[in-house]
C-alpha atoms as a PDB file:
ATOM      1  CA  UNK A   1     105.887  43.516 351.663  1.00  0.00           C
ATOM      2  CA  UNK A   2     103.115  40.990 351.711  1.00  0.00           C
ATOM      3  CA  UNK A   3     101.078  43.178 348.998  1.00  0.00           C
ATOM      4  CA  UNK A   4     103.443  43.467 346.970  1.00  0.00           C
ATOM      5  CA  UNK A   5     104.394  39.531 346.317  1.00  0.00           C
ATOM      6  CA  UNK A   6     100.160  39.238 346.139  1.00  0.00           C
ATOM      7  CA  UNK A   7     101.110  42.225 342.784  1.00  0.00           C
ATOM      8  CA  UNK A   8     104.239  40.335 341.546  1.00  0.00           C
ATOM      9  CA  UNK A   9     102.966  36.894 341.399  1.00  0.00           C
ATOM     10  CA  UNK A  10      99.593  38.286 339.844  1.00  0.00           C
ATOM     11  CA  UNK A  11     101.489  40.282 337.344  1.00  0.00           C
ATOM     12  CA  UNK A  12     103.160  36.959 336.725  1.00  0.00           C
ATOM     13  CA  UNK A  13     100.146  35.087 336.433  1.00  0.00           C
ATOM     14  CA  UNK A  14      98.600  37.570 334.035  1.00  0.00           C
ATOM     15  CA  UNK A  15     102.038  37.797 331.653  1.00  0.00           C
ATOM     16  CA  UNK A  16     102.138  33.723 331.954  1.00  0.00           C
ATOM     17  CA  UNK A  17      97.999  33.843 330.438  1.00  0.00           C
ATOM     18  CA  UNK A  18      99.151  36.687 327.585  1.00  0.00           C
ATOM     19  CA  UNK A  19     102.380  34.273 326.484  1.00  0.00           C
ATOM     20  CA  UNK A  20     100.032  31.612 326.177  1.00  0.00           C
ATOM     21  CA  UNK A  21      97.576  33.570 323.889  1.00  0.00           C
ATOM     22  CA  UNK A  22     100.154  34.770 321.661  1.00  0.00           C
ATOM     23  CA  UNK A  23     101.290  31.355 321.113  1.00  0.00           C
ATOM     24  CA  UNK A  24      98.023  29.988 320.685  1.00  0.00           C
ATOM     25  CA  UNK A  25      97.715  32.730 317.370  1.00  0.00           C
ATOM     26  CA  UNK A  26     101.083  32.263 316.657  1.00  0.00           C
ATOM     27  CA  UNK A  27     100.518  28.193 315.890  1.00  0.00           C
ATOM     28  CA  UNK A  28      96.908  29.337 314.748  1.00  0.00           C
ATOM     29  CA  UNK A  29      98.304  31.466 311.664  1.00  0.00           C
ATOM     30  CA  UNK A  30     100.990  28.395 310.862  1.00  0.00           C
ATOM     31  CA  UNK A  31      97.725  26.399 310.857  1.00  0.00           C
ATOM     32  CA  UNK A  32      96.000  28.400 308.417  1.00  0.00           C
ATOM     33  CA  UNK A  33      99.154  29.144 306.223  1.00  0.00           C
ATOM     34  CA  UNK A  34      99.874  25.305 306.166  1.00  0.00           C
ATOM     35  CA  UNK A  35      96.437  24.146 304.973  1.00  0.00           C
ATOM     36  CA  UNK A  36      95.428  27.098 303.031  1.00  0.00           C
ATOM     37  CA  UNK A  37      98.235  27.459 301.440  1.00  0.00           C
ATOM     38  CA  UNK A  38      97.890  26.133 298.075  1.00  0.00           C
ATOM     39  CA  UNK A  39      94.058  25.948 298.303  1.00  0.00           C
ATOM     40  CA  UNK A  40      91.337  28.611 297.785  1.00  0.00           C
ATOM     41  CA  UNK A  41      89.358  29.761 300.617  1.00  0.00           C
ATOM     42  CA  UNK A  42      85.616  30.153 301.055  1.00  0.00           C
ATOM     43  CA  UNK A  43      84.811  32.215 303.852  1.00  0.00           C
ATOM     44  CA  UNK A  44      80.912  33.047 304.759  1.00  0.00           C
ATOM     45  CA  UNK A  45      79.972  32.935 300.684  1.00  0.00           C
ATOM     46  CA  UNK A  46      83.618  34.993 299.477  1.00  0.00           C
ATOM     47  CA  UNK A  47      85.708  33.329 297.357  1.00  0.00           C
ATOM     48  CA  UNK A  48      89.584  33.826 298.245  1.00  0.00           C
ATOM     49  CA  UNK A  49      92.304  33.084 295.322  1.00  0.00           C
ATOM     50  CA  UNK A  50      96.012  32.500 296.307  1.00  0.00           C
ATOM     51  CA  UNK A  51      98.901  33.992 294.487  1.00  0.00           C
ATOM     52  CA  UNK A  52      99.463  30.203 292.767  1.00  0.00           C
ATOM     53  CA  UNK A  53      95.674  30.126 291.495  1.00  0.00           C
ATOM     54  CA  UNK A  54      96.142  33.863 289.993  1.00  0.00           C
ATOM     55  CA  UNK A  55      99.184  33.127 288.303  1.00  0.00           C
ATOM     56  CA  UNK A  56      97.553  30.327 286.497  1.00  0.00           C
ATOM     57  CA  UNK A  57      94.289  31.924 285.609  1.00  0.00           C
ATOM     58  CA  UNK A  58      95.972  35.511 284.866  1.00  0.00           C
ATOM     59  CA  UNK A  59      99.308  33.320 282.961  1.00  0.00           C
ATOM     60  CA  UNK A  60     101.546  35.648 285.255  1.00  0.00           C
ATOM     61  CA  UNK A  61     104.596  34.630 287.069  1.00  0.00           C
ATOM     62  CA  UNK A  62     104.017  34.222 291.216  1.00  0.00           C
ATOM     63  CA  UNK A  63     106.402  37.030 291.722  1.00  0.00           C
ATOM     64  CA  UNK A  64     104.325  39.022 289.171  1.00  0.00           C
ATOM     65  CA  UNK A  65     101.229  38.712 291.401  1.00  0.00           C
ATOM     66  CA  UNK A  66     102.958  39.066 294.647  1.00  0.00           C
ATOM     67  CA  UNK A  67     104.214  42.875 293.357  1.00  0.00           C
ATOM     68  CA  UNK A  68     100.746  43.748 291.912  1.00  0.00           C
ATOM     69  CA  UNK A  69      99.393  43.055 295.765  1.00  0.00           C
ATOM     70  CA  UNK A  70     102.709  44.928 296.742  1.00  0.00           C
ATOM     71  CA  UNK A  71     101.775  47.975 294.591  1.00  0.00           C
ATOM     72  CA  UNK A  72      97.844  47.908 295.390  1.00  0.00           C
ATOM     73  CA  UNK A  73      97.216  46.721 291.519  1.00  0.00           C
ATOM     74  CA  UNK A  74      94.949  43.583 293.864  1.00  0.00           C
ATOM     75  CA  UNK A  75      92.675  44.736 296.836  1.00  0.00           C
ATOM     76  CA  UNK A  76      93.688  41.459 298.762  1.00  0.00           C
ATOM     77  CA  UNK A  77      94.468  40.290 301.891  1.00  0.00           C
ATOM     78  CA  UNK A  78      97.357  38.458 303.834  1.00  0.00           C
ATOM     79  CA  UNK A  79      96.751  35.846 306.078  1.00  0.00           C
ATOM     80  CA  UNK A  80      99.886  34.884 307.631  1.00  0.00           C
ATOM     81  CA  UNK A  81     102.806  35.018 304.572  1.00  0.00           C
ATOM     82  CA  UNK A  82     100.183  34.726 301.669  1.00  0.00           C
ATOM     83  CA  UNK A  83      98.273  36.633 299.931  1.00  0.00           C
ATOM     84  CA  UNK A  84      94.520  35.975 298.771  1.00  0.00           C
ATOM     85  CA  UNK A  85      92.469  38.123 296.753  1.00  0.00           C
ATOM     86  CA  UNK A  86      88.405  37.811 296.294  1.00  0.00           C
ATOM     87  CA  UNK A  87      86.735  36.525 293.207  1.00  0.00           C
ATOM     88  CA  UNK A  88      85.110  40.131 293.104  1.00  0.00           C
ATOM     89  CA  UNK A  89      88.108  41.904 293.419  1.00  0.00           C
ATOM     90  CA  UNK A  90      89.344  40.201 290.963  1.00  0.00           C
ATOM     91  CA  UNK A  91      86.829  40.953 288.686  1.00  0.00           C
ATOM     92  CA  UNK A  92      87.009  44.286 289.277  1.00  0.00           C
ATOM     93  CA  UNK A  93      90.745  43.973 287.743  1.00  0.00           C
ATOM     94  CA  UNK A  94      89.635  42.389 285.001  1.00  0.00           C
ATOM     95  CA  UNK A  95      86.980  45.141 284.057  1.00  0.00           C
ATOM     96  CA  UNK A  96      89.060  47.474 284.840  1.00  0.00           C
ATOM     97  CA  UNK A  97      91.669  46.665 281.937  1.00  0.00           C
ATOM     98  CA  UNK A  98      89.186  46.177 279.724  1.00  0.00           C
END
């Protein structure tokens, strides 16, 4: 009996520590989608455009960009609900219609 409330409090220590993680990333990808949201990234030396900065360089439509990532037309990633494509990815779609 007395190992087992030594197990159950420990198991309820440990699932108390992984809540608190996940809501540490949780508000840590809010963070990032708040501030980078309408701003380009630099991360190490990559560039990182967001769908609004495409649309106005490319003259598309948001939704326009948002379905080329969709389809795989962009090589980008999301972080959190947005999607950011490199400045060399990006020139590889322009060569590419060329």
């Amino acid at each position: 009996m007395k190992y087992t409330l030594v197990l159950t409090f420990r198991i309820q220590v440990i699932m108390r520590t992984a809540c608190r993680l996940l809501m540490k990333i949780k508000t840590l990808d809010r963070f990032i989608s708040k501030v980078y949201r309408w701003n380009m990234l630099k991360i190490n030396s990559t560039i990182l455009y967001n769908t609004k900065e495409l649309s106005d360089k490319l003259k598309l439509t948001q939704e326009n960009v948002r379905e080329y990532f969709r389809r795989g037309r962009f090589k980008g990633v999301k972080i959190g609900n947005y999607w950011y494509l490199s400045l060399k990815n990006l020139n590889r779609f322009l060569n590419a219609k060329k």
